[in-house]
Protein backbone atom coordinates (compact mmCIF):
# COMPACT_ATOMS: atom_id res chain seq x y z
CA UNK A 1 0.00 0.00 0.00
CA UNK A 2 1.47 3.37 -0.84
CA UNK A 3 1.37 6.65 0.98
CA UNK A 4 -1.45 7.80 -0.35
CA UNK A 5 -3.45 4.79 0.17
CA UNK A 6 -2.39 5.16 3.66
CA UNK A 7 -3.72 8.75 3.52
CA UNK A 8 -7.04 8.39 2.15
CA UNK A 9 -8.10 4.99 3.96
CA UNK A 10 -7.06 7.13 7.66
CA UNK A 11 -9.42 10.09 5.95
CA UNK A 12 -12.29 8.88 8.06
CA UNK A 13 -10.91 8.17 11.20
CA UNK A 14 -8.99 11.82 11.01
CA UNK A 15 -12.25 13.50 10.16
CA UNK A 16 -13.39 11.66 13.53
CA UNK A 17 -10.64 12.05 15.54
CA UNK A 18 -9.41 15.83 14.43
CA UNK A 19 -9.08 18.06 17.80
CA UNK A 20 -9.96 15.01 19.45
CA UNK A 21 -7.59 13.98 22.67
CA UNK A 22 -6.34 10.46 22.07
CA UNK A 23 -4.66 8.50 24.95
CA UNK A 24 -1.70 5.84 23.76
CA UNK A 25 -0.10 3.87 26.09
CA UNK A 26 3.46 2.21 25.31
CA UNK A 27 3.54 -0.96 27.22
CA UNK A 28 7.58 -1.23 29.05
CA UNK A 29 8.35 -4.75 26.87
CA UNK A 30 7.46 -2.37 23.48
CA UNK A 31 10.32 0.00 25.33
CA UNK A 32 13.08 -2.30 24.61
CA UNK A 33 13.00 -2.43 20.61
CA UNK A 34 14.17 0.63 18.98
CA UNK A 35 12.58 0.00 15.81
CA UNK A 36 8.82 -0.41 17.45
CA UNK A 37 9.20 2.93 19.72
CA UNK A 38 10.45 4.31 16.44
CA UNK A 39 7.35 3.15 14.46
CA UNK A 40 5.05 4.34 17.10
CA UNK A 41 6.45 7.85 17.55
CA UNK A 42 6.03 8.05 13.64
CA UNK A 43 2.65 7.09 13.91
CA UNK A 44 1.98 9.73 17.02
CA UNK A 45 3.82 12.43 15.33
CA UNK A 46 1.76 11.67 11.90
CA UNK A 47 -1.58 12.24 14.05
CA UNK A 48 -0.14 15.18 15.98
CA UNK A 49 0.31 16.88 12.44
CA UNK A 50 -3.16 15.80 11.17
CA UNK A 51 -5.03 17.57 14.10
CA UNK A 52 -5.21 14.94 16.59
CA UNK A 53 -4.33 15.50 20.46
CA UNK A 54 -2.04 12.51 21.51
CA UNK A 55 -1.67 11.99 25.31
CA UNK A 56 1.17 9.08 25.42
CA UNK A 57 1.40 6.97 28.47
CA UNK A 58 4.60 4.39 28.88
CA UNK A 59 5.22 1.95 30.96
CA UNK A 60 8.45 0.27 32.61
CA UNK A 61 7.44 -2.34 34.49
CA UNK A 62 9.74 -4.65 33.35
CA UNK A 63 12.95 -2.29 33.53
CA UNK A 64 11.51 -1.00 37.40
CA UNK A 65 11.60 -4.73 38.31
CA UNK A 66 15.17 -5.47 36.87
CA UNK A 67 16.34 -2.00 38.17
CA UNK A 68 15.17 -2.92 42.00
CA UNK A 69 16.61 -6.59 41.67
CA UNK A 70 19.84 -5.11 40.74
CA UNK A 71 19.72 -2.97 43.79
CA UNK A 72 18.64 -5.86 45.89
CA UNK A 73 15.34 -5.03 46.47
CA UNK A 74 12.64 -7.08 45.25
CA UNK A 75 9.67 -5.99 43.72
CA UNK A 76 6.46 -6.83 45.24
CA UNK A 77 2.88 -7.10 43.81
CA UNK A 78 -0.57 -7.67 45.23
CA UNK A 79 -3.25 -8.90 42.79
CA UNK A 80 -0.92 -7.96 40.23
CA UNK A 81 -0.34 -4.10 41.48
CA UNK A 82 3.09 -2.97 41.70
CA UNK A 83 3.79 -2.38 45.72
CA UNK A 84 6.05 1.03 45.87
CA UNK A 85 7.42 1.77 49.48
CA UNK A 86 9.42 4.76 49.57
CA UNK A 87 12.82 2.81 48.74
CA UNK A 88 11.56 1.61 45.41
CA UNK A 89 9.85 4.99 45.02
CA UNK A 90 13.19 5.96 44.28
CA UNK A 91 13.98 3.58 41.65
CA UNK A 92 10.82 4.12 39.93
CA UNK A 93 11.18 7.69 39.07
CA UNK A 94 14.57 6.69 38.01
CA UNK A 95 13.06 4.17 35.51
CA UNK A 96 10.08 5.90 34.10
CA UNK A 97 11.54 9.66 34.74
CA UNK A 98 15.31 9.15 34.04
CA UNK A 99 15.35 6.94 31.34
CA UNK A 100 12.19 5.78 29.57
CA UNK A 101 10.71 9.51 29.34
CA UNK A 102 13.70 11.01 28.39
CA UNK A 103 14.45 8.52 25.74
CA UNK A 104 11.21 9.35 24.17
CA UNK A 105 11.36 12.76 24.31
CA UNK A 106 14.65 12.82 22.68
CA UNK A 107 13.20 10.58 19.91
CA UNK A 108 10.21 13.48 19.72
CA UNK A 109 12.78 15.80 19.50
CA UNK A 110 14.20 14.47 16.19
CA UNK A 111 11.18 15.09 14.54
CA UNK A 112 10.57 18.79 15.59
């Protein structure tokens, strides 16, 4: 399918979605291939430019968990929630804040 194929078979959902907020989230497995954040960000930037309010949300589960093992804490979950005490409170903002955001943003960046 070419480009404009592309174009005019998204036509509807732009015309639906146009100043519309739209919330993506990232999932922290999808963090750890280049080429799939790449593809994504593409595809964010591409709806940013066509009118459409993206909100992206990522994750980091996995890289929180291997983070806090490496510091020799490890990571606890109830009923599959994430249990943060104020030590791994510490680890998480360096996970999500530190290094998953700011890789993003610097991917953003490239584009403008």
């Amino acid at each position: 399918m070419n480009k404009v194929e592309v174009l005019l078979e998204s036509l509807p959902y732009i015309k639906e979605y146009f100043n519309q907020i739209v919330v993506v989230k990232i999932g922290g497995s999808m963090m750890e291939n280049d080429s799939i954040i790449q593809s994504v960000l593409d595809d964010l930037i591409l709806m940013k430019y066509v009118g459409i309010k993206v909100v992206l949300i990522h994750g980091g589960g996995k890289q929180i968990s291997e983070l806090s093992r490496e510091k020799g804490i490890e990571p606890e979950f109830i009923d599959g929630l994430r249990i943060t005490d104020k030590d791994s409170i510490e680890i998480v903002k360096t996970v999500l804040i530190g290094s998953i955001n700011t890789r993003i943003v610097s991917l953003l960046n490239k584009h403008g």
